[in-house]
PDB file of N, CA and C in Angstrom:
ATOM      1  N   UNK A   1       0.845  -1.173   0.000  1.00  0.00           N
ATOM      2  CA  UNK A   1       0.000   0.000   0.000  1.00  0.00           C
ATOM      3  C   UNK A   1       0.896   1.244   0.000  1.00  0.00           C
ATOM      4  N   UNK A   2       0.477   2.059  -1.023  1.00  0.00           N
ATOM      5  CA  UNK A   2       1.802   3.416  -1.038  1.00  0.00           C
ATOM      6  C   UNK A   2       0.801   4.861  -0.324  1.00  0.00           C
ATOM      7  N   UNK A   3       1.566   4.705   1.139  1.00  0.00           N
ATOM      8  CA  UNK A   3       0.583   6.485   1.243  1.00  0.00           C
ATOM      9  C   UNK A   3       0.415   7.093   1.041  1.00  0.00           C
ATOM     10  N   UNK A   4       0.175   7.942   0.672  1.00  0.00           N
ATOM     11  CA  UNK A   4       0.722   9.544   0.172  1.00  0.00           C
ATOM     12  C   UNK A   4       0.937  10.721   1.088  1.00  0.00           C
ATOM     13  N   UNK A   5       0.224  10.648   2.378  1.00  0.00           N
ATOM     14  CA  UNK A   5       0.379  11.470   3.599  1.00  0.00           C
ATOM     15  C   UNK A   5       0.006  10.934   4.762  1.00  0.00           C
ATOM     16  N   UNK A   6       0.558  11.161   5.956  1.00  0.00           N
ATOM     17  CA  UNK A   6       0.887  10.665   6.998  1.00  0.00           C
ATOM     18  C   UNK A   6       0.239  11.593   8.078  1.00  0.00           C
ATOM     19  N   UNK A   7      -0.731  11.359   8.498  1.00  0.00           N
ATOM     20  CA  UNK A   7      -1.042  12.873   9.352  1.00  0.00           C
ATOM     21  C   UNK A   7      -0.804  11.962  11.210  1.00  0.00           C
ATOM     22  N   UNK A   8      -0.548  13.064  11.971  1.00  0.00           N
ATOM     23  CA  UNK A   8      -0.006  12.968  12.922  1.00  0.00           C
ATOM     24  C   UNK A   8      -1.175  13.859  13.760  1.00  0.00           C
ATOM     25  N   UNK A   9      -2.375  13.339  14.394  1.00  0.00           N
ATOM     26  CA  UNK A   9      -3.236  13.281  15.534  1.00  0.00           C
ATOM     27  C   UNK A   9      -3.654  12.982  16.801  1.00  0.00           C
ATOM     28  N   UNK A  10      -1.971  12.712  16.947  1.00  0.00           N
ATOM     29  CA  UNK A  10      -1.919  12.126  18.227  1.00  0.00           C
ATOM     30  C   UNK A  10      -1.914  13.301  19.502  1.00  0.00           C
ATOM     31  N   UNK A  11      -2.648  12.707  20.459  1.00  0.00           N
ATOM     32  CA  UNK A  11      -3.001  13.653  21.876  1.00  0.00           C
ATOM     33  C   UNK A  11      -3.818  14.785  21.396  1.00  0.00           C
ATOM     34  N   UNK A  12      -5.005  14.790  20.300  1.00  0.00           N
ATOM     35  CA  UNK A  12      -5.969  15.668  20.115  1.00  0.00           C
ATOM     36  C   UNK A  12      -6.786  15.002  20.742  1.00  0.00           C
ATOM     37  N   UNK A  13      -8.357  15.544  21.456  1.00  0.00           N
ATOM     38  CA  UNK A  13      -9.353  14.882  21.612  1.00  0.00           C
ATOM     39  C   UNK A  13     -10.727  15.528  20.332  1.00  0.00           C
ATOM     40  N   UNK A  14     -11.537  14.821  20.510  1.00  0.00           N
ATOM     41  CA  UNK A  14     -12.762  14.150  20.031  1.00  0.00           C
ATOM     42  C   UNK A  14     -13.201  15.737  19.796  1.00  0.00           C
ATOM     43  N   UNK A  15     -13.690  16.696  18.681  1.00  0.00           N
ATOM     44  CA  UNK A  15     -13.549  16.098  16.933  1.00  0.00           C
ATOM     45  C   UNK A  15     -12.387  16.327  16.132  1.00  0.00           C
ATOM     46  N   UNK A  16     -11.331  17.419  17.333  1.00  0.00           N
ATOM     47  CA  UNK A  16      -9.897  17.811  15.845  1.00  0.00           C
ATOM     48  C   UNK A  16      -9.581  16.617  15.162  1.00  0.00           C
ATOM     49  N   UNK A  17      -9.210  15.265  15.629  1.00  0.00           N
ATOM     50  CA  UNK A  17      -8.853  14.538  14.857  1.00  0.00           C
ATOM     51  C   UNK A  17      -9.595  14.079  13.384  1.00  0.00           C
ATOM     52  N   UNK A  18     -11.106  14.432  13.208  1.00  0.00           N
ATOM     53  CA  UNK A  18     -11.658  14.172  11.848  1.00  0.00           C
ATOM     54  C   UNK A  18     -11.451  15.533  11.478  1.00  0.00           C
ATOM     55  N   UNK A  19     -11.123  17.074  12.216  1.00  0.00           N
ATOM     56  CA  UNK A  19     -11.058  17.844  11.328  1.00  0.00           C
ATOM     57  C   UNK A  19     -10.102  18.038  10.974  1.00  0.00           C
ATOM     58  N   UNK A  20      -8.664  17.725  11.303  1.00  0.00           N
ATOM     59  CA  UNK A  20      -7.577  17.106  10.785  1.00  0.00           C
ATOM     60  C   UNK A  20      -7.726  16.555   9.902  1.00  0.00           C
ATOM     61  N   UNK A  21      -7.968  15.571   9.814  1.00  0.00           N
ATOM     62  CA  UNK A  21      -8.529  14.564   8.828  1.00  0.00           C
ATOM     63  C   UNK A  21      -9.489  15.075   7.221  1.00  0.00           C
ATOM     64  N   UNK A  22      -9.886  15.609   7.580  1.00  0.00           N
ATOM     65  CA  UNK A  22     -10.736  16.149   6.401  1.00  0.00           C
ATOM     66  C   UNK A  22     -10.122  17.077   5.731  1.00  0.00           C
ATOM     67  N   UNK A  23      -9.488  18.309   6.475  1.00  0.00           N
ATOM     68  CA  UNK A  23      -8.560  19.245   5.555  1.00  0.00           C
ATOM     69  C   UNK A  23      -7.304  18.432   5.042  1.00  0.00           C
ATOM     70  N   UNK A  24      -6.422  17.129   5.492  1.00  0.00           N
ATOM     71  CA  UNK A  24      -5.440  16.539   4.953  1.00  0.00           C
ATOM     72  C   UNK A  24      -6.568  15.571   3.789  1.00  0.00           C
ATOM     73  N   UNK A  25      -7.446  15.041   3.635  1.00  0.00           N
ATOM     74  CA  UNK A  25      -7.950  14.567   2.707  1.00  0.00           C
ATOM     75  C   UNK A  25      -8.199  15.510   1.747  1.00  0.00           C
ATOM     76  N   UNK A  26      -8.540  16.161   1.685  1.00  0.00           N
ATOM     77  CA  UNK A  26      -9.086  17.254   0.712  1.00  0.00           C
ATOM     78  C   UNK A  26      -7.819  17.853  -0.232  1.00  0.00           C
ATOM     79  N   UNK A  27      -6.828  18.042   0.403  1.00  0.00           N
ATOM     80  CA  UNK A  27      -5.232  18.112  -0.324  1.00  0.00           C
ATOM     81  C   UNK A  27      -5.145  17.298  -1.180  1.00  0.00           C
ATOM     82  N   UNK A  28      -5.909  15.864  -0.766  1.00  0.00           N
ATOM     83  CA  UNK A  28      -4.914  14.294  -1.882  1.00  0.00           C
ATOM     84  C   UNK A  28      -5.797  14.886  -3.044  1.00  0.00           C
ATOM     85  N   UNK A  29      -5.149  13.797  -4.051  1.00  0.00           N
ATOM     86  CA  UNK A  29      -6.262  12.824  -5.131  1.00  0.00           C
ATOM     87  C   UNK A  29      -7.026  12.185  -4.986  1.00  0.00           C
ATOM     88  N   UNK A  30      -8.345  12.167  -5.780  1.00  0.00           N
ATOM     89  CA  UNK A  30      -8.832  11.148  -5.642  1.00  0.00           C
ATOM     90  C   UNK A  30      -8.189   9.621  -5.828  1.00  0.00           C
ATOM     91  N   UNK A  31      -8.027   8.404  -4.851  1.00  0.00           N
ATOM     92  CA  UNK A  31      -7.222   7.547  -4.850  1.00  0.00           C
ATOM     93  C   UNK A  31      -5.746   7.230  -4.179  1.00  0.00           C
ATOM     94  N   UNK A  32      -5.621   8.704  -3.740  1.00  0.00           N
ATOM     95  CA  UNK A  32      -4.342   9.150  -2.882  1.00  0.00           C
ATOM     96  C   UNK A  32      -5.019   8.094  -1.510  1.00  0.00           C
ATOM     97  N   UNK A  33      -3.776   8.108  -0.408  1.00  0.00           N
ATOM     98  CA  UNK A  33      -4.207   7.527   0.749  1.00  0.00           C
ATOM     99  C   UNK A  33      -3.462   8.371   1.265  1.00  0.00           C
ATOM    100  N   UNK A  34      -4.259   8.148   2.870  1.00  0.00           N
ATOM    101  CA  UNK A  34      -3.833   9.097   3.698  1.00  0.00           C
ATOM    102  C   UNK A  34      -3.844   8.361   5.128  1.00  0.00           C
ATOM    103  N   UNK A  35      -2.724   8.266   5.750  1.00  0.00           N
ATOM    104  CA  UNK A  35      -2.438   7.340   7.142  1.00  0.00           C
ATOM    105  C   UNK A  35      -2.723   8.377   8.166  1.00  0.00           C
ATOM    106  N   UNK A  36      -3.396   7.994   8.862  1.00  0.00           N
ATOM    107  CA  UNK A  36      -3.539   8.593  10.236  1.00  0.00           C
ATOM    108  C   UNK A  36      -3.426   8.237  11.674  1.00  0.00           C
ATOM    109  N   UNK A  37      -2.654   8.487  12.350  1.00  0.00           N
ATOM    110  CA  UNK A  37      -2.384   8.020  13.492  1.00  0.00           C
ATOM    111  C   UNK A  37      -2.904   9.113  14.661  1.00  0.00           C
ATOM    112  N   UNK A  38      -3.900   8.564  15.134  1.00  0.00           N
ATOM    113  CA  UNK A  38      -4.424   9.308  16.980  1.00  0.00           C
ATOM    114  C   UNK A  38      -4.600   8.155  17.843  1.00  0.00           C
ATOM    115  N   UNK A  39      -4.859   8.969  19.251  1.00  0.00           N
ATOM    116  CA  UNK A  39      -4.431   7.968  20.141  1.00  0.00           C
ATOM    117  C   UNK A  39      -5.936   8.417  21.049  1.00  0.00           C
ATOM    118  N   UNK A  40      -7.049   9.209  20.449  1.00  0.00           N
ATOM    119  CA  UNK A  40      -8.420   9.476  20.786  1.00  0.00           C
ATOM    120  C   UNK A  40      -9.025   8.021  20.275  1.00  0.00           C
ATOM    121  N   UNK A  41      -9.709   7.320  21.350  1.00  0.00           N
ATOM    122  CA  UNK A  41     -10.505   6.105  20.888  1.00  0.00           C
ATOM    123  C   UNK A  41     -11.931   6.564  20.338  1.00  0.00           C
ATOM    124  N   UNK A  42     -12.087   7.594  20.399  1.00  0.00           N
ATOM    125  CA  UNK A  42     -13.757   7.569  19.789  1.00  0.00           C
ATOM    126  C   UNK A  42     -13.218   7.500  18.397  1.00  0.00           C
ATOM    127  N   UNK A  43     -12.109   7.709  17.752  1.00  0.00           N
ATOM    128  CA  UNK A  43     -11.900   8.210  16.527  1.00  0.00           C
ATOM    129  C   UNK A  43     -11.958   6.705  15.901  1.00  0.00           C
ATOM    130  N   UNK A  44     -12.181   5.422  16.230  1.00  0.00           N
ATOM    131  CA  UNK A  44     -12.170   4.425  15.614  1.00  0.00           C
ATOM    132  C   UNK A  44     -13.546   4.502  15.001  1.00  0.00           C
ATOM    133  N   UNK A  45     -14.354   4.408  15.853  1.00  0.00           N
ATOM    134  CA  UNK A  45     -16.490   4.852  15.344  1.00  0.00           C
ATOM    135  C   UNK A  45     -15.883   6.150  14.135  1.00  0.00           C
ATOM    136  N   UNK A  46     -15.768   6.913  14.482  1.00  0.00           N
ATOM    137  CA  UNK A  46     -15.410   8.324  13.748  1.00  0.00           C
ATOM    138  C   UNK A  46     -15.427   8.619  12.681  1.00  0.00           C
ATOM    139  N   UNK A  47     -14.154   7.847  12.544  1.00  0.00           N
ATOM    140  CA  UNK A  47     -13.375   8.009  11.503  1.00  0.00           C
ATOM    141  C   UNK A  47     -14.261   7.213  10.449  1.00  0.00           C
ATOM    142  N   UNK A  48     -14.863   5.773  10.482  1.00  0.00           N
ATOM    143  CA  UNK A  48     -14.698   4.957   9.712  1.00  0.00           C
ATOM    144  C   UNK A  48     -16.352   5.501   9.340  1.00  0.00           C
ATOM    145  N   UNK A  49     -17.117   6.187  10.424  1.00  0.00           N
ATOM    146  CA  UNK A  49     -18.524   6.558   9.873  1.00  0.00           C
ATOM    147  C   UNK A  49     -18.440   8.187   8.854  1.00  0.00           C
ATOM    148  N   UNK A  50     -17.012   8.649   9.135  1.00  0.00           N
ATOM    149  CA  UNK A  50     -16.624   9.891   8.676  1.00  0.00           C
ATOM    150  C   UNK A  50     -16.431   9.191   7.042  1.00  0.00           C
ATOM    151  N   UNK A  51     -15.443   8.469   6.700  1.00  0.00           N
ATOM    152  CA  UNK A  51     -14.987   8.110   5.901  1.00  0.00           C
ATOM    153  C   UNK A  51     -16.193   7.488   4.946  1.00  0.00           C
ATOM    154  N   UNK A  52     -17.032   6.756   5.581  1.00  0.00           N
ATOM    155  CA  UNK A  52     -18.224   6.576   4.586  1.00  0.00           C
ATOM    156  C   UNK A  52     -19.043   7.422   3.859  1.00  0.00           C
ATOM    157  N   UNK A  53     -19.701   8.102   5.685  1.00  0.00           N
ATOM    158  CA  UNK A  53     -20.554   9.472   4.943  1.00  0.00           C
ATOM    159  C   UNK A  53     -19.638   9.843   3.888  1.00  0.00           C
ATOM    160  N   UNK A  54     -18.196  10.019   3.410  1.00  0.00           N
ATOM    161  CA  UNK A  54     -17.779  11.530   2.769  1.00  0.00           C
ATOM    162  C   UNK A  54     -17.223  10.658   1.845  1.00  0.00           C
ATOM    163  N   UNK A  55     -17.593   9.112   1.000  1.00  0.00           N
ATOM    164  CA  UNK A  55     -17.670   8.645  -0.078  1.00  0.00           C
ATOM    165  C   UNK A  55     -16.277   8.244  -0.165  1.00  0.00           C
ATOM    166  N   UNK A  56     -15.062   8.136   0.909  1.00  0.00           N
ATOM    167  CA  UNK A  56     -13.797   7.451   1.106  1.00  0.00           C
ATOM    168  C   UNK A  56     -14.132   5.976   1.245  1.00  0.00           C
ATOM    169  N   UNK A  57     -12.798   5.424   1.397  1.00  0.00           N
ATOM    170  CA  UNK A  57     -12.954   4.148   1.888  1.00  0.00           C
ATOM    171  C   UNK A  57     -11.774   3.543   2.960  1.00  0.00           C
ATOM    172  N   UNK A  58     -12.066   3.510   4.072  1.00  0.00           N
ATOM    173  CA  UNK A  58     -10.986   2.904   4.963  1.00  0.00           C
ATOM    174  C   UNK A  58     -11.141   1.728   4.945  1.00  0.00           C
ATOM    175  N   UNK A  59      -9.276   1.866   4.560  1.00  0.00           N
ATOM    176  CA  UNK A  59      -8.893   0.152   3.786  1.00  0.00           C
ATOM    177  C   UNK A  59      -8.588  -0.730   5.101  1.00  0.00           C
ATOM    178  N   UNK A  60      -7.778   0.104   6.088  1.00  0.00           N
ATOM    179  CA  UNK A  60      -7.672  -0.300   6.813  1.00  0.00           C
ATOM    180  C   UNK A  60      -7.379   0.353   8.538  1.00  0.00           C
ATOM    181  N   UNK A  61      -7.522  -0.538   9.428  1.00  0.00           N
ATOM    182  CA  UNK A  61      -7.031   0.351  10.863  1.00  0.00           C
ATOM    183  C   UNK A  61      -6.888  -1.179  12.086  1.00  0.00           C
ATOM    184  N   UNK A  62      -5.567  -0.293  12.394  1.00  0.00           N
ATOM    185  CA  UNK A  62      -4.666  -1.169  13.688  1.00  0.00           C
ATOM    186  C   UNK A  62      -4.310  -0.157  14.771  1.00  0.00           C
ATOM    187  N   UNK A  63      -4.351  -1.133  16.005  1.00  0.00           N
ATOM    188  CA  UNK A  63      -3.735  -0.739  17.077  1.00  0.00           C
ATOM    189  C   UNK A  63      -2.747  -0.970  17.752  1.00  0.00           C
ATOM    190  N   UNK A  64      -1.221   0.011  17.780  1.00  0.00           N
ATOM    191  CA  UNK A  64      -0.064  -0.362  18.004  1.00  0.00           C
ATOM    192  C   UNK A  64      -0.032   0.408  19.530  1.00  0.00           C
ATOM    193  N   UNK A  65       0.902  -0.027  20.217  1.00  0.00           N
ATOM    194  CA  UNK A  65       0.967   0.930  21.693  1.00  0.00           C
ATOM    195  C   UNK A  65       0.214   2.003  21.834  1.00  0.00           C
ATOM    196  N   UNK A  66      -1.150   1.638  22.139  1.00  0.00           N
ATOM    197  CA  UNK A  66      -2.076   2.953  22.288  1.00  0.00           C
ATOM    198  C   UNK A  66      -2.635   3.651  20.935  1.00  0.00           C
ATOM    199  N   UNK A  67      -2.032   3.691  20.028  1.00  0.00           N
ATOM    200  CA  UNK A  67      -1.603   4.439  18.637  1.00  0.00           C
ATOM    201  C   UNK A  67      -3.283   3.847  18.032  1.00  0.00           C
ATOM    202  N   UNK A  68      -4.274   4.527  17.746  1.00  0.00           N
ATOM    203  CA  UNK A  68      -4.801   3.713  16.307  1.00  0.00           C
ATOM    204  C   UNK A  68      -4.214   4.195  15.014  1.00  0.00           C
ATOM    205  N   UNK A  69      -4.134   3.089  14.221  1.00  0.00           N
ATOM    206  CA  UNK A  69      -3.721   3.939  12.865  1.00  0.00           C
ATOM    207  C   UNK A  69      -4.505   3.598  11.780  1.00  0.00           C
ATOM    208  N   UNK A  70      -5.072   4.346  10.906  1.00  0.00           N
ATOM    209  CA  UNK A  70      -6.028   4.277   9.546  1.00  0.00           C
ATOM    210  C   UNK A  70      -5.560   4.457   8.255  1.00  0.00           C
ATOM    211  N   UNK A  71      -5.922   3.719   7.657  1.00  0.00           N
ATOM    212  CA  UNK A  71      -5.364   4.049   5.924  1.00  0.00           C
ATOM    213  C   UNK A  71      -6.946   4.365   5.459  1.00  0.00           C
ATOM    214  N   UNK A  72      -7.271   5.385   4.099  1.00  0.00           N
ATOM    215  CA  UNK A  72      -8.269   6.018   4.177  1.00  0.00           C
ATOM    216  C   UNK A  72      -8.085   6.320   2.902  1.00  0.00           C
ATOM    217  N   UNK A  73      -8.562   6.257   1.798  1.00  0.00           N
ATOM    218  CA  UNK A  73      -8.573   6.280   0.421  1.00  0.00           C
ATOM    219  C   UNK A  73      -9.697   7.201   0.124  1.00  0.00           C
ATOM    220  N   UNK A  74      -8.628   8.312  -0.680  1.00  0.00           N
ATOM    221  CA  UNK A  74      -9.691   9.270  -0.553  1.00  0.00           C
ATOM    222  C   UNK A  74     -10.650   8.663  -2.051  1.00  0.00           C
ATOM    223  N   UNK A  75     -12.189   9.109  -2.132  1.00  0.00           N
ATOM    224  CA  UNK A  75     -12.879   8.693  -3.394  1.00  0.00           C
ATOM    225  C   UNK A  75     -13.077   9.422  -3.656  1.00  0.00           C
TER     226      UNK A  75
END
């Protein structure tokens, strides 16, 4: 999987991290990906109901030491 941007959300709480998220999506291509790493747990629900509503697709998401991390294809 090749990213294209890496956004760094860690120690925001509950919503900067999707509005983070939305202004670094809006930069890509359509088809660009965009990794995101926060360490806010609501952002797992969040993100992935964010990413639907707004016609993306999260390919994927793991949890490393606290860390969640998302891959998120912008559509």
């Amino acid at each position: 999987m090749e990213v294209t941007r890496v956004l760094d959300a860690k120690g925001l709480a509950c919503p900067m991290p999707i509005v983070k998220t939305k202004k670094a999506i809006g930069d890509l291509e359509t088809g660009q990906i965009l990794e995101v790493h926060t360490t806010d747990k609501g952002a797992k629900n969040d993100l992935s109901a964010w990413a639907k509503s707004g016609g993306h697709e999260l390919l994927k998401h793991e949890e490393e030491n606290d860390v969640l991390k998302f891959w998120i294809k912008k559509g």
